[in-house]
Protein backbone atom coordinates (compact mmCIF):
# COMPACT_ATOMS: atom_id res chain seq x y z
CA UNK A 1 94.18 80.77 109.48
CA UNK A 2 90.56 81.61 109.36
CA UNK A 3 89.98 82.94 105.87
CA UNK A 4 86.51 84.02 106.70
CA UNK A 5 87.34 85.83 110.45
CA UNK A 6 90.56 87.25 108.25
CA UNK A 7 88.17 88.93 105.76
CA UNK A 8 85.36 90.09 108.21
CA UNK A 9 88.36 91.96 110.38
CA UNK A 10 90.10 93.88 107.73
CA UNK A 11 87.06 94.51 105.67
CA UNK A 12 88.26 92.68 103.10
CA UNK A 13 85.41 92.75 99.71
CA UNK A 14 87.19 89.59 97.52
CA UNK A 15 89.97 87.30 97.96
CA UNK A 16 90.89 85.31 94.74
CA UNK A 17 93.37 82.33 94.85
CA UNK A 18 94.90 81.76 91.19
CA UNK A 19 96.41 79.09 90.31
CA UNK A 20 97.91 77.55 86.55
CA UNK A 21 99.68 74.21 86.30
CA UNK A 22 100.87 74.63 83.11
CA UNK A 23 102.89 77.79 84.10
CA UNK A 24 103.39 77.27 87.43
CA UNK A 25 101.29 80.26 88.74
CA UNK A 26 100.55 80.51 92.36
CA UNK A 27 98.87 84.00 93.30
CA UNK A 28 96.36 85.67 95.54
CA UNK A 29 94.74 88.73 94.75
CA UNK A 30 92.97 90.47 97.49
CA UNK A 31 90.65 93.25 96.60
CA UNK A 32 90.04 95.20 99.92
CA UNK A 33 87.70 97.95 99.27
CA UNK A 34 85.53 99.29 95.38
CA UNK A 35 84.01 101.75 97.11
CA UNK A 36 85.44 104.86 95.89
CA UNK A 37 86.77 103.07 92.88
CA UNK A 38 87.87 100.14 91.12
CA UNK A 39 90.86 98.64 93.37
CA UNK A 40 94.59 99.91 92.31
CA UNK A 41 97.85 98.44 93.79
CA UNK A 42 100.96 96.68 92.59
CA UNK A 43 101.72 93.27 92.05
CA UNK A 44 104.48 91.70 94.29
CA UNK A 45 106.60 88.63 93.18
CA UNK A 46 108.10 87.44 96.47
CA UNK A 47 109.37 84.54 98.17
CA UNK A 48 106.89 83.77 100.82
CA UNK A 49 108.13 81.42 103.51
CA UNK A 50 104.10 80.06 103.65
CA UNK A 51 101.00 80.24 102.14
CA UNK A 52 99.32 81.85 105.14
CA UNK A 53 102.44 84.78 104.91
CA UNK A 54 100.99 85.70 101.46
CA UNK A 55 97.70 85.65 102.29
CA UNK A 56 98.30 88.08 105.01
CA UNK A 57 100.77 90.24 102.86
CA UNK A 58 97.94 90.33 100.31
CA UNK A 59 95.63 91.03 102.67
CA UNK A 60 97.52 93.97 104.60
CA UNK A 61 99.01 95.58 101.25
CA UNK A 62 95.54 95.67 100.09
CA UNK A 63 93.98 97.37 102.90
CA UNK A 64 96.72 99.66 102.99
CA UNK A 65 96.00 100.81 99.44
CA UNK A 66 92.54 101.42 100.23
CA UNK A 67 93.40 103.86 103.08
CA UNK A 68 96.80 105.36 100.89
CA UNK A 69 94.18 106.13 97.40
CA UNK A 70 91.58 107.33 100.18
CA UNK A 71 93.32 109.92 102.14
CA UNK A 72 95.31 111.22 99.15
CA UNK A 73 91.82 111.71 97.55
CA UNK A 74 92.25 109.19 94.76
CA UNK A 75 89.21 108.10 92.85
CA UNK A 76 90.39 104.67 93.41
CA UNK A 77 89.95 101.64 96.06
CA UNK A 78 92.82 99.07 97.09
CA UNK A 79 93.69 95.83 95.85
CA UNK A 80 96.91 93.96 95.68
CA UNK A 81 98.15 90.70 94.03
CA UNK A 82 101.00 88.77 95.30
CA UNK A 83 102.75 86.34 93.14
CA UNK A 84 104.73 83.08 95.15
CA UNK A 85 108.03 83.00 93.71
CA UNK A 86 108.46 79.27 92.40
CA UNK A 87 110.94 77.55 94.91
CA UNK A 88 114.62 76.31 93.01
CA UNK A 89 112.92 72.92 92.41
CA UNK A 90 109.83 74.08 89.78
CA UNK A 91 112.17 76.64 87.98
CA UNK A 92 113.00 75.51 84.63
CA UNK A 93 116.69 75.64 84.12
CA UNK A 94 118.77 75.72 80.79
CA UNK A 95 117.13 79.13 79.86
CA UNK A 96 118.85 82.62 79.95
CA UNK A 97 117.96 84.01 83.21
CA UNK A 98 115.84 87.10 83.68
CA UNK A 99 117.32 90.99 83.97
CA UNK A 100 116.32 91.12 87.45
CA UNK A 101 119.48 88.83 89.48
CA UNK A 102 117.33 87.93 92.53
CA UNK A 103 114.48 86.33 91.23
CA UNK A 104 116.00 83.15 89.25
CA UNK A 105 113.09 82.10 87.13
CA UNK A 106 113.53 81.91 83.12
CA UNK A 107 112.28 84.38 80.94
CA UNK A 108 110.01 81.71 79.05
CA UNK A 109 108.95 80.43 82.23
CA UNK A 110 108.29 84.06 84.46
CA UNK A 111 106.62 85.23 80.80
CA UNK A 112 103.80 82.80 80.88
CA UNK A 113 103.08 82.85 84.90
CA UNK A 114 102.84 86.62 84.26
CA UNK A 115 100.32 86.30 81.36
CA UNK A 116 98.48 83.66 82.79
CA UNK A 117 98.19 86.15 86.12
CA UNK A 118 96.60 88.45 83.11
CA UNK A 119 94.07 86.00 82.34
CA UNK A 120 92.92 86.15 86.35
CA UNK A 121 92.65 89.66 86.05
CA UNK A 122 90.47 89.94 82.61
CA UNK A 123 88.15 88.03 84.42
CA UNK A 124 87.51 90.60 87.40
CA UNK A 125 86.14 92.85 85.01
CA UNK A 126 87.86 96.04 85.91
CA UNK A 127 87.34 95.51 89.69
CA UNK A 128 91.28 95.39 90.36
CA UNK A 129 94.07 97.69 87.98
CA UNK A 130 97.53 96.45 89.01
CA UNK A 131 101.18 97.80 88.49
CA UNK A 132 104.48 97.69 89.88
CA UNK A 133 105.59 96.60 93.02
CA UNK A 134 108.50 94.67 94.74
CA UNK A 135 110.29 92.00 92.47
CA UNK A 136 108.23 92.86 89.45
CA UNK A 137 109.43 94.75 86.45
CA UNK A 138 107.61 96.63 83.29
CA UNK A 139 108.42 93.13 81.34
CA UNK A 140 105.86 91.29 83.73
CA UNK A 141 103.39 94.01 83.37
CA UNK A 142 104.06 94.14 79.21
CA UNK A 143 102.99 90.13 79.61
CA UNK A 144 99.75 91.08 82.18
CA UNK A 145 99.03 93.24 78.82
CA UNK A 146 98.95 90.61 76.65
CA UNK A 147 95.57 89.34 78.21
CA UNK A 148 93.83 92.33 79.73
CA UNK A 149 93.91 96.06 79.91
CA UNK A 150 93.82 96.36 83.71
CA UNK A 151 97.47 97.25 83.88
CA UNK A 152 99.61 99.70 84.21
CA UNK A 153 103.38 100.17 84.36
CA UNK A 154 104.39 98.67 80.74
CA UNK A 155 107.12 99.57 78.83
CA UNK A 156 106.62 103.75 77.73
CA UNK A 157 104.41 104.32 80.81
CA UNK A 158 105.69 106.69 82.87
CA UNK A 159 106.15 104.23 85.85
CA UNK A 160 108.24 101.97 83.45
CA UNK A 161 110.76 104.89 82.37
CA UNK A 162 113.63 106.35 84.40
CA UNK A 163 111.86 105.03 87.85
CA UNK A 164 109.41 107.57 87.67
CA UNK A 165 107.26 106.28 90.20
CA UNK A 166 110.37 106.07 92.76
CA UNK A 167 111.36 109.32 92.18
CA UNK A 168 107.82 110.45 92.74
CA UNK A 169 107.26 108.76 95.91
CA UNK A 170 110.77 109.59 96.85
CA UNK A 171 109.50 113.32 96.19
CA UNK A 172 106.68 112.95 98.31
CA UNK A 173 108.11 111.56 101.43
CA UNK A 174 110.70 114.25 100.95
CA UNK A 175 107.88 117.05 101.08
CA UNK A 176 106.12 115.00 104.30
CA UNK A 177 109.85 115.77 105.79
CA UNK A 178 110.09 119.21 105.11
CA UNK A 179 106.42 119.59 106.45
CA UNK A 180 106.70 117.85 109.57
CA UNK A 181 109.85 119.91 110.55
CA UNK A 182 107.73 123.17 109.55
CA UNK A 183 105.02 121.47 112.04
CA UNK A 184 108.21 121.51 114.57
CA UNK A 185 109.44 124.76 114.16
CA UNK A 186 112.47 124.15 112.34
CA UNK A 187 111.91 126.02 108.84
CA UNK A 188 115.48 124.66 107.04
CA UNK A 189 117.17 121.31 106.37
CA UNK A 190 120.54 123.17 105.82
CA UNK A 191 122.21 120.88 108.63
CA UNK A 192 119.75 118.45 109.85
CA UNK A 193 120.68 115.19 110.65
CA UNK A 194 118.64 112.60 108.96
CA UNK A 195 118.62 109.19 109.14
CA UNK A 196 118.22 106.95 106.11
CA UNK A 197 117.42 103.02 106.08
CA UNK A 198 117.23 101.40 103.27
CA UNK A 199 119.06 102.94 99.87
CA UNK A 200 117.04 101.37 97.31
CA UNK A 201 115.38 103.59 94.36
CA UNK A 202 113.43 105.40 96.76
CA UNK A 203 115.74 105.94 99.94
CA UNK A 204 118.24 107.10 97.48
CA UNK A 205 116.20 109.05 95.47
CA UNK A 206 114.81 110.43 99.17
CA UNK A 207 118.95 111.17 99.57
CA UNK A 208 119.22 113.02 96.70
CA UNK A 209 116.55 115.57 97.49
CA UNK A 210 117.64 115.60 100.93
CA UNK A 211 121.49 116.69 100.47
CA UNK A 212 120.19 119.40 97.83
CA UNK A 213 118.67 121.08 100.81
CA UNK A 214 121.37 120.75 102.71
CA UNK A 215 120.58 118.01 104.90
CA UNK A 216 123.47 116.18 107.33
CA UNK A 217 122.69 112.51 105.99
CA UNK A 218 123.37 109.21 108.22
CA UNK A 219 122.31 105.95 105.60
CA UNK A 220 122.56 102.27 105.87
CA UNK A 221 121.31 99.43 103.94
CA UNK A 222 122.00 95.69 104.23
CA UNK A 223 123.55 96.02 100.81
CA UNK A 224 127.02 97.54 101.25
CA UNK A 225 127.48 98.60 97.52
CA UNK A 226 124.77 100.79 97.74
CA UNK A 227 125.82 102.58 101.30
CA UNK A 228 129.16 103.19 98.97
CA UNK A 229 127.56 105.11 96.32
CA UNK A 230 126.14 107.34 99.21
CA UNK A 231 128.80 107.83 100.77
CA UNK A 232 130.87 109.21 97.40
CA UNK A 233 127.49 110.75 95.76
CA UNK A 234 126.58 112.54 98.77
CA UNK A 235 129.51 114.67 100.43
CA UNK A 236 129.39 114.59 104.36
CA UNK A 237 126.99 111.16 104.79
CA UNK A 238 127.86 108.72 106.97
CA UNK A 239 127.39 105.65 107.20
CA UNK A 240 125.60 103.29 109.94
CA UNK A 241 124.66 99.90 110.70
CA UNK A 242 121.31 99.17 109.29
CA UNK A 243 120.26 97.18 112.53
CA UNK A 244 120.74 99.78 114.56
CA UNK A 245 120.62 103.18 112.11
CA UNK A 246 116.94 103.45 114.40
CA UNK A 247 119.33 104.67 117.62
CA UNK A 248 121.06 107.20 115.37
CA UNK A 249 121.47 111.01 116.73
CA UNK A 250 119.52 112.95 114.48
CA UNK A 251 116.45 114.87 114.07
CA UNK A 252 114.56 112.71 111.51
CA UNK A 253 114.72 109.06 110.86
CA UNK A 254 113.74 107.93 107.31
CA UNK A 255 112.82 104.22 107.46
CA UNK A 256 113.04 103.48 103.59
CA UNK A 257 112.93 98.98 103.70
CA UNK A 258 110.91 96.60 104.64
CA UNK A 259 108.20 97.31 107.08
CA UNK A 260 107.85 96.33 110.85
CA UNK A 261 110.70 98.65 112.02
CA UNK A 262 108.91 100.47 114.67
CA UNK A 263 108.74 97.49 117.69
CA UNK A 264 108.02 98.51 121.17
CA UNK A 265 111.58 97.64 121.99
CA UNK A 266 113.28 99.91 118.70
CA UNK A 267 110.76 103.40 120.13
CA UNK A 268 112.71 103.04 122.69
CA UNK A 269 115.83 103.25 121.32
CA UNK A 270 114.65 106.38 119.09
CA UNK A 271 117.07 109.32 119.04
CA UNK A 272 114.83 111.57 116.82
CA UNK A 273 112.32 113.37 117.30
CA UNK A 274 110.63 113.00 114.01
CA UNK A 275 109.78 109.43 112.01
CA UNK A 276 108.53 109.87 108.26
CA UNK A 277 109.90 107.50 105.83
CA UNK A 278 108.94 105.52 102.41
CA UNK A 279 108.34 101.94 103.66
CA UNK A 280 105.10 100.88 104.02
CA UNK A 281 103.30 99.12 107.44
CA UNK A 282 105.97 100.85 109.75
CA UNK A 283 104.17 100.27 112.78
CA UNK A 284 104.76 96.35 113.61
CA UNK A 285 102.16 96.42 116.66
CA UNK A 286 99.55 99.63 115.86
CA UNK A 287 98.39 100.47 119.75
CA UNK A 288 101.37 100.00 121.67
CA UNK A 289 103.97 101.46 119.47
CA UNK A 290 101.84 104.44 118.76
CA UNK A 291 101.41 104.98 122.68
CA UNK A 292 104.57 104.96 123.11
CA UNK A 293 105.72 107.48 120.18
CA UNK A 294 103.24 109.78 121.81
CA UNK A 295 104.42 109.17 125.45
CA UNK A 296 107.74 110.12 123.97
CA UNK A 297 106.83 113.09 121.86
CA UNK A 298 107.92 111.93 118.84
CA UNK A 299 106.43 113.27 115.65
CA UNK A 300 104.93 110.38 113.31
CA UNK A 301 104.21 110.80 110.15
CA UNK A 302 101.59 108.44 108.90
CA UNK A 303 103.24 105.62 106.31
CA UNK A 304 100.29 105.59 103.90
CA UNK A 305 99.84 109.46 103.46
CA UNK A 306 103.84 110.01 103.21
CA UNK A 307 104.97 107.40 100.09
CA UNK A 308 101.44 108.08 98.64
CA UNK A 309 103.65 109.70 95.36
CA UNK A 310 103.88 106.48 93.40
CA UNK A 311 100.03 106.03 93.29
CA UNK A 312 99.39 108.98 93.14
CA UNK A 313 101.64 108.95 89.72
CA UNK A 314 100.02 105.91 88.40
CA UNK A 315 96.47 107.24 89.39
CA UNK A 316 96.96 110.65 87.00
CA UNK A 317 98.83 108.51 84.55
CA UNK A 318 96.08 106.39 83.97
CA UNK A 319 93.45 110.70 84.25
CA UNK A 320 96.24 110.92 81.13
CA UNK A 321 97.85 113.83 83.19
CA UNK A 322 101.72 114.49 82.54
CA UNK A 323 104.99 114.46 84.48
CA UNK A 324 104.71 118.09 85.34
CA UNK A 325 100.89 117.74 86.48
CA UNK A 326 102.02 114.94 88.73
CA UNK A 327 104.61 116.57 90.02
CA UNK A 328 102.24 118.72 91.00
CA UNK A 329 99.65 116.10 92.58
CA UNK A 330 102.49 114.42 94.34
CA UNK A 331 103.33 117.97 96.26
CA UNK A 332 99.92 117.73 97.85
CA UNK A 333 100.69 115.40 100.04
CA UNK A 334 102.17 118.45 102.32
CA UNK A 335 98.55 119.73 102.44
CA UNK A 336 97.53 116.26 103.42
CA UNK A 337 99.99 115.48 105.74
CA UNK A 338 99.39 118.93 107.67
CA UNK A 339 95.40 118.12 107.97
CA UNK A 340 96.84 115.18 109.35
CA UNK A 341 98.75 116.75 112.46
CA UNK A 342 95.80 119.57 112.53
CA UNK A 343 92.93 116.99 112.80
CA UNK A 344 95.11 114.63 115.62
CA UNK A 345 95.85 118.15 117.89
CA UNK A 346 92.41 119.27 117.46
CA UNK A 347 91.28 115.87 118.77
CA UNK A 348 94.10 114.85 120.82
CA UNK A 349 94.67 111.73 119.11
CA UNK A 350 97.47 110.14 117.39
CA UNK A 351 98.56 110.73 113.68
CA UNK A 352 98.17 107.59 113.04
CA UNK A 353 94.17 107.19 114.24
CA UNK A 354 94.14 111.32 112.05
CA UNK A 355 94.85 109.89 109.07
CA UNK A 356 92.84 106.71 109.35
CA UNK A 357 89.63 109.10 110.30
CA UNK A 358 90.11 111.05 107.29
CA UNK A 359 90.78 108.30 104.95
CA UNK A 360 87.52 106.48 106.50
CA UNK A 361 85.38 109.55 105.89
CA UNK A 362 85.88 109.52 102.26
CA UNK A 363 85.20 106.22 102.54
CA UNK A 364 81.63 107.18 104.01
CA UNK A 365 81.05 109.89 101.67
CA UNK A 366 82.09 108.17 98.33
């Protein structure tokens, strides 16, 4: 990997490798763009399979946040820090394991990798705020705390109580849905087939608002137990295989997981005529599966502007804004979202390259 070719391509301001023998931290935090802003995005603690994978998550997660804070008119840039999960070998066993089942770390042990992660990010100097993201919890941010202020998400934060910021982004890719049928004609949900992958807090917060508006709901997620309380929460649903839930019959497809669904090969297998969903970095080649979403008429609504809600939470959290303000902010994304689809048939270009023009003209115009 060419760090330097890396950096020049995505536009990339800072890329900081951190690293703490005595707690066994290995993290990168990439800082993608200050213009507007000091850089705000989540921390991830994940399992990479190689240094050069979090690099490149880093690297993509942080230019994504510059774009998401941009177009949603944020006063904020993007940054992201990814934490390397410590393989079975350099946990420290004997110790009560964390609340969170999947990462298997001790809570002495994740503590101190967490506050020494806090020390890093004293030393930027404001330049990157993090948060929440995947595999992190408000316990990990409480521990960032402990050794700078450029943190969000502890404990009696609204993103730390009652998973405020995944019902908020679950809120806001539930508006982009009702928009983009409005931008198709179709004025109701009372009956609309929707297709849900992925059932985490999001997808099944996305779910909830869904049935209440009387949507026909197909879901699937590689975790059975939580297809189950779907399928008894929500009368009607049915359920799918999440391999495949892409081919279902219906009229919107909600791609709620992990990103890279939309191939060349799964377009073509695309029974909707609408894609808008929570998970981030849909598109797994940009050109070619965007030509071919077009070719096929199928509405796409841009990733970044749709689950925009959770920053957008933690954004007016940190303007000291309340739950019913933010509410408020998140809705906005329906007046985003539809300058979107104006801008792209004005121009006859693709949602995708709309939303990237107007986040890249705030960019110019900071």
């Amino acid at each position: 990997m060419q760090l330097w070719q890396e950096m020049e391509r995505e536009g990339l301001e800072e890329l900081l490798f951190c690293h703490d023998p005595q707690s066994g931290l290995k993290a990168v935090i990439a800082i993608h763009s200050t213009v507007l802003g000091p850089a705000l995005g989540g921390c991830r603690y994940w399992a990479y399979a190689s240094e050069e994978e979090a690099i490149r998550d880093a690297i993509k997660l942080a230019k994504g946040m510059t774009y998401k804070n941009a177009v949603s008119n944020l006063p904020y840039g993007g940054g992201k820090a990814v934490v390397w999960e410590l393989p079975a070998a350099e946990r420290v066993s004997g110790v009560e394991p964390s609340g969170n089942n999947s990462l298997n770390l001790s809570v002495s042990q994740r503590a101190h990798i967490f506050r020494s992660l806090g020390r890093f990010l004293e030393r930027l100097n404001g330049r990157y705020v993090t948060g929440l993201d995947l595999g992190t919890t408000a316990a990990d941010m409480d521990q960032i705390r402990l050794e700078t202020t450029y943190v969000t998400d502890t404990t009696g934060s609204l993103g730390a109580q009652n998973d405020f910021t995944a019902e908020m982004t679950a809120y806001g890719v539930y508006t982009g849905i009702v928009t983009s049928l409005q931008h198709q004609g179709v004025t109701s949900l009372q009956g609309i087939p929707v297709a849900v992958q992925g059932l985490g807090k999001v997808g099944h917060a996305l779910c909830r608002h869904l049935h209440a508006a009387g949507a026909r709901l197909i879901v699937a997620d590689v975790v059975p137990e939580r297809v189950q309380r779907a399928l008894v929460q929500f009368s009607g649903a049915t359920p799918a295989d999440p391999a495949h839930i892409h081919a279902a019959d219906c009229k919107v497809f909600a791609p709620c997981a992990l990103g890279g669904v939309l191939t060349p090969a799964t377009v073509e297998e695309l029974r909707c005529s609408i894609v808008a969903g929570a998970a981030n970095n849909q598109l797994s080649e940009r050109e070619p599966v965007v030509r071919r979403l077009q070719a096929r008429g199928i509405l796409y609504a841009p990733d970044y502007v749709l689950n925009a809600g959770g920053i957008i939470s933690t954004a007016y959290e940190l303007e000291g804004e309340g739950p019913d303000q933010i509410r408020q902010r998140v809705a906005e994304i329906a007046d985003t979202l539809t300058q979107v689809y104006q801008l792209a048939a004005a121009s006859s270009i693709s949602t995708a390259d709309a939303a990237d023009r107007m986040a890249e003209a705030r960019l110019a115009q900071p």
